[in-house]
N, C-alpha and C. Protein backbone atom coordinates (compact mmCIF):
# COMPACT_ATOMS: atom_id res chain seq x y z
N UNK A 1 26.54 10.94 0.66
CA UNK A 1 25.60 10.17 1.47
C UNK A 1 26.05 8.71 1.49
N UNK A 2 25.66 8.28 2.64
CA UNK A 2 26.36 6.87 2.62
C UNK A 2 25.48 6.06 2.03
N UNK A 3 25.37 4.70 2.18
CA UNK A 3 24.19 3.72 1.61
C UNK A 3 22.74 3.59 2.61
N UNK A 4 23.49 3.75 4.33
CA UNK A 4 22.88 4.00 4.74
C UNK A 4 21.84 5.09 4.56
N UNK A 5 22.44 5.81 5.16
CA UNK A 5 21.53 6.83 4.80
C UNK A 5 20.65 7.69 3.52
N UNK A 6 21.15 6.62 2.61
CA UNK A 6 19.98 6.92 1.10
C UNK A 6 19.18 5.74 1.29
N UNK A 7 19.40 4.63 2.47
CA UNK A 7 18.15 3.84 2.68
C UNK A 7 16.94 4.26 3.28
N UNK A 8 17.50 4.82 4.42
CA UNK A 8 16.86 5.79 4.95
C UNK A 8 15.78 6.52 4.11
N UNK A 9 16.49 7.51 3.66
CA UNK A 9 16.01 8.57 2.60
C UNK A 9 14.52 8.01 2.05
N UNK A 10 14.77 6.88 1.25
CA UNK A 10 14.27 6.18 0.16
C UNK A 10 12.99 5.81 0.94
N UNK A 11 13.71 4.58 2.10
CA UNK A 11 11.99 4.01 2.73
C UNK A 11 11.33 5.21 3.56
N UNK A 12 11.80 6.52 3.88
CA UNK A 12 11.13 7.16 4.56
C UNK A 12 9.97 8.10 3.13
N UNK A 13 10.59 8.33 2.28
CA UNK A 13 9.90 8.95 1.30
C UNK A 13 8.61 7.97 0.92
N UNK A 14 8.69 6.63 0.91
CA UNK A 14 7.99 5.32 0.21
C UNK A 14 7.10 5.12 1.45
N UNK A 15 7.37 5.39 2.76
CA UNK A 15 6.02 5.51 3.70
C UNK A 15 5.44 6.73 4.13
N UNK A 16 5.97 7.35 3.63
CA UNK A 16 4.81 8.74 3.78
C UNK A 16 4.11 8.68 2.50
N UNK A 17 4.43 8.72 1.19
CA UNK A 17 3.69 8.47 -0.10
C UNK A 17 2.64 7.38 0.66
N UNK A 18 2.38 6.04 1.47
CA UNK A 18 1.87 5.59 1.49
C UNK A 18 0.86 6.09 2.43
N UNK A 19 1.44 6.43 3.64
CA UNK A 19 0.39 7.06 4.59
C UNK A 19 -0.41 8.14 3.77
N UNK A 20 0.25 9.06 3.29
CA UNK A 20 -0.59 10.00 2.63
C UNK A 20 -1.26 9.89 1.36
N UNK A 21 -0.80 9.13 0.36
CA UNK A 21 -1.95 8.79 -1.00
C UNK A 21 -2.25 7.27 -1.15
N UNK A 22 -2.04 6.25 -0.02
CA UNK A 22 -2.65 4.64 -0.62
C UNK A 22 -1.69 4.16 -1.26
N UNK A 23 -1.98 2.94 -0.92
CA UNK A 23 -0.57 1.90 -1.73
C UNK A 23 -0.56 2.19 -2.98
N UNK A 24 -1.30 2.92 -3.99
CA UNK A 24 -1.25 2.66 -5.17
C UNK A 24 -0.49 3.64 -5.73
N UNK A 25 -0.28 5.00 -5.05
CA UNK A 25 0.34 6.09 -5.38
C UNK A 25 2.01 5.29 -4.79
N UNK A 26 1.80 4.45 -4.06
CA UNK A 26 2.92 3.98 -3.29
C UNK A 26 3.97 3.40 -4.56
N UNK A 27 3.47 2.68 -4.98
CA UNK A 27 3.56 1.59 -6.30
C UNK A 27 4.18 2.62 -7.08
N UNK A 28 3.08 3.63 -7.47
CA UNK A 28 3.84 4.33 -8.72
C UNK A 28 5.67 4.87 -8.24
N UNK A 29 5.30 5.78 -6.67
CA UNK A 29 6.18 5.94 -6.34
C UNK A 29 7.82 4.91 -6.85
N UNK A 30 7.74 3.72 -6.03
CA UNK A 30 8.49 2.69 -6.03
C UNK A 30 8.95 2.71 -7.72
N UNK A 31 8.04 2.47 -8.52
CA UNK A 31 8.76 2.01 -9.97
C UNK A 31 8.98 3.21 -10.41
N UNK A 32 9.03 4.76 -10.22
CA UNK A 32 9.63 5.74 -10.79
C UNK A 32 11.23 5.83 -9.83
N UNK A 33 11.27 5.49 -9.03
CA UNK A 33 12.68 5.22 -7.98
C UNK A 33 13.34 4.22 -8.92
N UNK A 34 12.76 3.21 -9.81
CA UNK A 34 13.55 2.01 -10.23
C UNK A 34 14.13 2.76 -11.24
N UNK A 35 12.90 3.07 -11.73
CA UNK A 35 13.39 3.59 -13.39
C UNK A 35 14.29 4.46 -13.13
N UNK A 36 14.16 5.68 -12.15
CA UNK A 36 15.30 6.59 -11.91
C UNK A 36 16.71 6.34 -11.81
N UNK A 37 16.59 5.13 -11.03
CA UNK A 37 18.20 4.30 -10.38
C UNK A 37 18.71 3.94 -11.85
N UNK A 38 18.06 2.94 -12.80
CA UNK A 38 18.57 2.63 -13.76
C UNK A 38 18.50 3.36 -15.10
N UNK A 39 18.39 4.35 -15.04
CA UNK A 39 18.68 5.65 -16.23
C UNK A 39 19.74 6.34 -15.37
N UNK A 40 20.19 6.08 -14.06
CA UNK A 40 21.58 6.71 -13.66
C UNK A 40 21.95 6.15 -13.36
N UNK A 41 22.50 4.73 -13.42
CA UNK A 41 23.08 3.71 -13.66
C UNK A 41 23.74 3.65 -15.38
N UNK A 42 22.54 3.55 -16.08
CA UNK A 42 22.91 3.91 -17.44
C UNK A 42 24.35 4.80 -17.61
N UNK A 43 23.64 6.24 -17.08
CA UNK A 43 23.90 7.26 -17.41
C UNK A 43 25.83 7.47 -17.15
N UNK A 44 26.01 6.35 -15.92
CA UNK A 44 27.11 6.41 -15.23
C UNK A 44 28.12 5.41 -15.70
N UNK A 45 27.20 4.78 -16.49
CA UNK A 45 28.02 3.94 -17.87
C UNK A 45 28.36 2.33 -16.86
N UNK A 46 27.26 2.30 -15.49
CA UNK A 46 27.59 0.87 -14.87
C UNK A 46 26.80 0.15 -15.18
N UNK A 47 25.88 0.16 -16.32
CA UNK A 47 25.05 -0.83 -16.44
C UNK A 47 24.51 -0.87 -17.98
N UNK A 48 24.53 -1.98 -18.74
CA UNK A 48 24.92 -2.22 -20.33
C UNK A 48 23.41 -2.00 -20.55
N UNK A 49 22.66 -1.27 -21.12
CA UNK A 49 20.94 -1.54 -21.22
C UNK A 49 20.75 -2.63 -22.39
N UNK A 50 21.84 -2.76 -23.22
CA UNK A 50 21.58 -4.42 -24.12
C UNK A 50 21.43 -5.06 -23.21
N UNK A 51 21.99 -5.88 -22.43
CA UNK A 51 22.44 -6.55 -21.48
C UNK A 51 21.01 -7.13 -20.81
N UNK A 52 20.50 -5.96 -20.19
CA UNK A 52 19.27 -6.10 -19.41
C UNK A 52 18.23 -6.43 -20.63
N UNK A 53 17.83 -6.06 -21.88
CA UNK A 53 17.12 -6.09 -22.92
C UNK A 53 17.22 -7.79 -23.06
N UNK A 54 18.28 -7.99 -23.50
CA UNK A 54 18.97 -9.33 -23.88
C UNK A 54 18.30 -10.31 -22.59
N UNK A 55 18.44 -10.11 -21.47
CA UNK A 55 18.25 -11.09 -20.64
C UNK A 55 16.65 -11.52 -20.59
N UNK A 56 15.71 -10.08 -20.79
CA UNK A 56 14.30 -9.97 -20.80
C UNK A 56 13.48 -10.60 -21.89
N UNK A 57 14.79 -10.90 -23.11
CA UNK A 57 13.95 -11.46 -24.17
C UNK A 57 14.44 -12.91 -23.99
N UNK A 58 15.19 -13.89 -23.12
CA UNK A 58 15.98 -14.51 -23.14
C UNK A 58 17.21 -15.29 -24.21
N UNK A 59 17.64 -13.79 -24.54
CA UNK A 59 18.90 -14.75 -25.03
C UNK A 59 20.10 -14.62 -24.86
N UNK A 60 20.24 -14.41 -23.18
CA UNK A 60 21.38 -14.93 -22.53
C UNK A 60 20.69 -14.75 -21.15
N UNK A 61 21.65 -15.11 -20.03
CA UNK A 61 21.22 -15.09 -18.26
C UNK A 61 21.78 -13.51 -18.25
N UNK A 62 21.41 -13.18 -16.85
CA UNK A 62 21.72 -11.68 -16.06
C UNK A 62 22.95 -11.95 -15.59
N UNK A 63 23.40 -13.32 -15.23
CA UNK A 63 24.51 -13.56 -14.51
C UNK A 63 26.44 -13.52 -14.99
């Protein structure tokens, strides 16, 4: 799938969740997509989870 078309994918799934259960089911939707991306991100070894920890407690930048 290209990027496109997992944009696609993504906002079409994130407005029907909304049409059909309310922004709030919307919400949950959205932050289980985050968490998903970055446990396979993890998983794919492109993203350090110290790193992100470290930045949240500040003791270093994201950059």
């Amino acid at each position: 799938m290209t990027p496109t078309t997992t944009g696609i994918a993504i906002a079409a799934t994130l407005v029907l969740t909304w049409i059909a259960f309310g922004f709030g089911f919307f919400v949950l939707v959205a932050l289980a997509m985050v968490v998903g991306a970055l446990i396979g991100r993890i998983i794919e070894g492109k993203l350090d989870p110290t790193s992100i920890l470290d930045a949240l407690r500040g003791k270093r930048s994201s950059s």
